[in-house]
Protein backbone atom coordinates (compact mmCIF):
# COMPACT_ATOMS: atom_id res chain seq x y z
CA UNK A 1 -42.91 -10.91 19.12
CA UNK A 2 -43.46 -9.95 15.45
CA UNK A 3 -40.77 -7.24 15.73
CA UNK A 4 -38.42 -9.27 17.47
CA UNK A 5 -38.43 -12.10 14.88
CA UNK A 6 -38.03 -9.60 12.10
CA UNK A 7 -35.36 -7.75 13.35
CA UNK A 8 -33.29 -10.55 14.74
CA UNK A 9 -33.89 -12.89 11.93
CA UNK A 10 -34.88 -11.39 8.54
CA UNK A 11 -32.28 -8.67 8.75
CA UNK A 12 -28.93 -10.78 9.13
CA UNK A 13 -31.01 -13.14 6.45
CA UNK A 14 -31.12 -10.42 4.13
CA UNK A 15 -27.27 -8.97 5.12
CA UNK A 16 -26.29 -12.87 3.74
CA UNK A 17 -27.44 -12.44 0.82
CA UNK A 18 -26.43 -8.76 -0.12
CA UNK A 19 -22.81 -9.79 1.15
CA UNK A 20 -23.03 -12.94 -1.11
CA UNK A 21 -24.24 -11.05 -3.68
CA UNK A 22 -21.81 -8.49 -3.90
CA UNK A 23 -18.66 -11.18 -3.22
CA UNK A 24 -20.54 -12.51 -6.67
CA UNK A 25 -20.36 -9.70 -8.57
CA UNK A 26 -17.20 -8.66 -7.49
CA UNK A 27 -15.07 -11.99 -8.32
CA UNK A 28 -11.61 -10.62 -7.10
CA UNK A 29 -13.49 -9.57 -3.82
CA UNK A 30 -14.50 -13.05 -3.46
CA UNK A 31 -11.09 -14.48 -4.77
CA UNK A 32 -9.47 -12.17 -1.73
CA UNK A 33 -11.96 -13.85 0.91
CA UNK A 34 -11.77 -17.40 -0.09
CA UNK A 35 -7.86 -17.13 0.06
CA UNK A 36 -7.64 -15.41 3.27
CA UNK A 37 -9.93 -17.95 4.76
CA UNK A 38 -7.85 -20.77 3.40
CA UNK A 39 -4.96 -19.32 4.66
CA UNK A 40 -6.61 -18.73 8.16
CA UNK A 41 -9.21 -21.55 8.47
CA UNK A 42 -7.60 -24.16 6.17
CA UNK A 43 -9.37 -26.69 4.50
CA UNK A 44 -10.00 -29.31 7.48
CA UNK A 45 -12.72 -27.61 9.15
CA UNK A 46 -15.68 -25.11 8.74
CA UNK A 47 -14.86 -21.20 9.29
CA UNK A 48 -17.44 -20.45 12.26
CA UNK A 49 -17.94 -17.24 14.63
CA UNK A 50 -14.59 -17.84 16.45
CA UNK A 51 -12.50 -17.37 13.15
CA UNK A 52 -13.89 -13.62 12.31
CA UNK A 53 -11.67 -12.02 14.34
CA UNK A 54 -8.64 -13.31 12.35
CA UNK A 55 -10.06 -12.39 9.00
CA UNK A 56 -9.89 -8.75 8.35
CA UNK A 57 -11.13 -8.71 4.48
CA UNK A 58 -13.93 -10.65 5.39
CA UNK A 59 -14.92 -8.06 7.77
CA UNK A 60 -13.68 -5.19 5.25
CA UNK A 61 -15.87 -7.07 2.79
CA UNK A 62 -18.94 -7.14 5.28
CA UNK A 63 -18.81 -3.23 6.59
CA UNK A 64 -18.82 -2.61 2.99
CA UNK A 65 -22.08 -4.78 2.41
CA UNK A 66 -23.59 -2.50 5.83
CA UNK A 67 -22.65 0.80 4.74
CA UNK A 68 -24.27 0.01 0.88
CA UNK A 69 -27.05 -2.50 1.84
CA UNK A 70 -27.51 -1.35 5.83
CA UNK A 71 -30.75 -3.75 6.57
CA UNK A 72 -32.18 -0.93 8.15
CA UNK A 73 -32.06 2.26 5.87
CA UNK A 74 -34.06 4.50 7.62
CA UNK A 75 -33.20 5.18 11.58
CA UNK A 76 -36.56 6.64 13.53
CA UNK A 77 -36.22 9.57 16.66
CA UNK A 78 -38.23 11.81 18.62
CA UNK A 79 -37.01 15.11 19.63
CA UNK A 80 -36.60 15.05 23.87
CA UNK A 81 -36.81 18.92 23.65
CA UNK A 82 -36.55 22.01 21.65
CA UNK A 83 -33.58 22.12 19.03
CA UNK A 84 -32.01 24.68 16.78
CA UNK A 85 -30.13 23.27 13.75
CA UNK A 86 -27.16 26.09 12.90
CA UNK A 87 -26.06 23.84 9.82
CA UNK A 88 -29.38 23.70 8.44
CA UNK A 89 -29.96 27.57 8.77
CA UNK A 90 -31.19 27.88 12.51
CA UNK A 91 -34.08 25.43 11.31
CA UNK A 92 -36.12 24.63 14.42
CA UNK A 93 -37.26 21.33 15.72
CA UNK A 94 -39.88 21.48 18.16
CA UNK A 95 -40.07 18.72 21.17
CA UNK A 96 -41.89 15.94 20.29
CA UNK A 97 -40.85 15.97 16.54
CA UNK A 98 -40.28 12.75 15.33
CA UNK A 99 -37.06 12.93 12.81
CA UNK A 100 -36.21 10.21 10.17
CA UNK A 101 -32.65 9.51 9.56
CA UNK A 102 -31.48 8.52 6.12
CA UNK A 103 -28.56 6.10 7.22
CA UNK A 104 -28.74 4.34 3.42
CA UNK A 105 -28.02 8.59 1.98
CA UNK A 106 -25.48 9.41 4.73
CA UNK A 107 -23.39 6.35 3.55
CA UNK A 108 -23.20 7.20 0.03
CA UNK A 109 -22.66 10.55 0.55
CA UNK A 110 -19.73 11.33 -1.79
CA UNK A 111 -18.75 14.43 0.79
CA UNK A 112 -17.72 10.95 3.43
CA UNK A 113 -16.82 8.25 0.58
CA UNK A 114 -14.67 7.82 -2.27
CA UNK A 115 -16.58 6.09 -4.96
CA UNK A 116 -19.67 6.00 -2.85
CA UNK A 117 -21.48 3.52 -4.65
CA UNK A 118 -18.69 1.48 -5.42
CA UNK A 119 -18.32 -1.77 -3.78
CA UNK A 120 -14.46 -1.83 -2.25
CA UNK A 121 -13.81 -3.38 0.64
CA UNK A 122 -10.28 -1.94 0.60
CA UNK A 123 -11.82 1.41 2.04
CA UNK A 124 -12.10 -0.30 5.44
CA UNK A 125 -8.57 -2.43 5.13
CA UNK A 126 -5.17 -1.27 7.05
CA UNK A 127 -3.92 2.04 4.92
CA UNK A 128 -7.56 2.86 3.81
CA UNK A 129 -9.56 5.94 3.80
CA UNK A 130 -11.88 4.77 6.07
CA UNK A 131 -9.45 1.74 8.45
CA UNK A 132 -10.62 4.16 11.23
CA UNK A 133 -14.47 3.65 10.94
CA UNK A 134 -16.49 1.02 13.27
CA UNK A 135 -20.53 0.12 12.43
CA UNK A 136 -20.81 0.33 15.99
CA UNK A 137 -22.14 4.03 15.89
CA UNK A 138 -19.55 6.25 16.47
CA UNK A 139 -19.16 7.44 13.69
CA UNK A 140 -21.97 9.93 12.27
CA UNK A 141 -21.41 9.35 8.64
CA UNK A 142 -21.26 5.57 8.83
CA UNK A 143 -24.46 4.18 10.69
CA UNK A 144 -25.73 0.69 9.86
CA UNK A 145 -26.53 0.05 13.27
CA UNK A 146 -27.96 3.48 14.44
CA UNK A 147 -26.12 4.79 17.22
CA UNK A 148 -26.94 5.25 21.46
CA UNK A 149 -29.25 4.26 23.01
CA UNK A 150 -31.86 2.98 20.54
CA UNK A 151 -29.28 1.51 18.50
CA UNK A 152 -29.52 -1.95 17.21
CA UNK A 153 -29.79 -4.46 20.30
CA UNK A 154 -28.52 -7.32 17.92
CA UNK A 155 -25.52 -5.35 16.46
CA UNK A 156 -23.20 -7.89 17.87
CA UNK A 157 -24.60 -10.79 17.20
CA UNK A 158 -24.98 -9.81 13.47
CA UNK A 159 -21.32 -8.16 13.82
CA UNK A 160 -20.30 -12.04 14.55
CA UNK A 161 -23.12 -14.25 12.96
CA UNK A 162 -23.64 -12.76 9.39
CA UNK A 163 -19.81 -12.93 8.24
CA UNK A 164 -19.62 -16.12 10.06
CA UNK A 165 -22.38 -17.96 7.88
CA UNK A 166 -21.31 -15.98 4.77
CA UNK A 167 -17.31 -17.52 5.64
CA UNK A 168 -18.73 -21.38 5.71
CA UNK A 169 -20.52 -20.62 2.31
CA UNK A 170 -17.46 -19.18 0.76
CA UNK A 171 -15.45 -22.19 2.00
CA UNK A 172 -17.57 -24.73 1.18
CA UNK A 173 -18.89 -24.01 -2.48
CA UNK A 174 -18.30 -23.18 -5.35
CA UNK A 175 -21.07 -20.87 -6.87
CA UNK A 176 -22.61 -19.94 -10.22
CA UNK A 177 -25.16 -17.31 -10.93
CA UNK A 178 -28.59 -18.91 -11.73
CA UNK A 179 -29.26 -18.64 -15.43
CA UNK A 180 -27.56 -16.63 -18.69
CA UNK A 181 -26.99 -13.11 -16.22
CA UNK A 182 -23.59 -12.21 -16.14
CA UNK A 183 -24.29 -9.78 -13.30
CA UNK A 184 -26.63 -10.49 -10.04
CA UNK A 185 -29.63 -7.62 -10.26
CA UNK A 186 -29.18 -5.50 -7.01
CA UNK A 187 -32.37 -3.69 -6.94
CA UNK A 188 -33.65 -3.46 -3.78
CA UNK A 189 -37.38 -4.22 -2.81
CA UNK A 190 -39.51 -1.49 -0.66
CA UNK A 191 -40.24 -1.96 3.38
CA UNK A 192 -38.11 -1.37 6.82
CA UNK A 193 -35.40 -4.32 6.09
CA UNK A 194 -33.24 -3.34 3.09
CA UNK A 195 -34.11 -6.78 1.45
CA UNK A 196 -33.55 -7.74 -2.35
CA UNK A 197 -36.21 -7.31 -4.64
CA UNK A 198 -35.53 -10.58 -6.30
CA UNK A 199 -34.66 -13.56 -4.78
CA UNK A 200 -30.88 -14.53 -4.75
CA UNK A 201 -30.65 -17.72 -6.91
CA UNK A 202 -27.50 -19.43 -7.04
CA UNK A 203 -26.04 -22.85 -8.03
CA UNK A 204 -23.48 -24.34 -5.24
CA UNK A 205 -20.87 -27.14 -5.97
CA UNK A 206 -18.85 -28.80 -3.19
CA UNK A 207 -15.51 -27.01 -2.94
CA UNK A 208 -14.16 -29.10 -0.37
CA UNK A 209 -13.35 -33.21 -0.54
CA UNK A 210 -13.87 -34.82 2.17
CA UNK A 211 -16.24 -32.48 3.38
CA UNK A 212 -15.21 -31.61 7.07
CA UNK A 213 -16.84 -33.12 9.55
CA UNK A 214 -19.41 -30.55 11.45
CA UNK A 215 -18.70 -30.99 15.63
């Protein structure tokens, strides 16, 4: 029950506030998302799961939070049987091995990504480098999710939920970094969920008057 509750809850928690984060950091990023969801959304009601679909830079915006904050860095295997790795100079990896998978390395591998460890959602927009690419796992250099058959049994509901919640907050407020920082620290804190280090403190304004009513 324990590893149900923290996979299902504490890593879309944690993708939140790395997406909201970055947005924050990146103010013409967040500028793109607020318009498009204007534009899509309006101003009458609250962006929800239904609306995602229709907003591609707020999903360019969110693969681009997975592939530099995925909330699982490190993907876990056991060898079925005997293997011989030819790229890796005919290493050998004996049945029953288990292998660790650096998903967090593999996307900021510079071989894969332009600018790995810059934040630009414009990699993953129509025309990009990297339109092509889907978190869903088929793709070996981009991995967020893992991939087959021990992949991520919540990938869709974080693929819908986590942009959906991060939309409303967008929409909704105005925000302001808590205290004199001009930047939001991005250090990231040790453990199995790619969480923040420090806590994500932020001061929200209403954006919207009258506030839509929630149904």
């Amino acid at each position: 029950m324990q590893d149900v509750v923290t996979a299902g809850s504490d890593t879309s928690a944690a993708m939140v506030e790395w997406m909201l984060a970055e947005l924050m950091n990146h103010p013409e990023c967040l500028r793109k998302v607020r318009a498009e969801i204007d534009a899509v959304v309006g101003r009458d009601r609250i962006a929800g799961e239904g609306d995602v679909a229709s907003l591609p830079y707020l999903q360019a915006a969110y693969k681009e939070t997975l592939r530099l904050r995925p909330a699982a860095p490190i993907a876990h295997r056991q060898s079925a049987e005997e293997m011989v790795i030819s790229a890796a100079g005919g290493f050998t990896v004996p049945a029953g091995t288990a292998v660790f998978i650096n998903l967090w390395s593999i996307a900021r591998d510079p071989a894969n990504w332009d600018a790995p460890l810059e934040f630009r959602p414009e990699r993953f927009m129509a025309g990009g480098r990297n339109e092509a690419l889907d978190p869903r796992g088929q793709h070996f250099q981009y991995l967020p999710f893992g991939s087959g058959r021990r992949g991520c049994p919540g990938m869709g509901l974080a693929l819908q939920s986590v942009p959906a919640v991060v939309a409303a907050l967008v929409q909704c407020f105005d925000w302001a970094v808590d205290g004199d920082a001009e930047k939001i620290d991005m250090e990231e804190a040790d453990g199995l969920v790619c969480a923040r280090k420090h806590p994500l403190l932020l001061r929200p304004s209403p954006r919207l008057s009258p506030f839509p009513a929630v149904v």
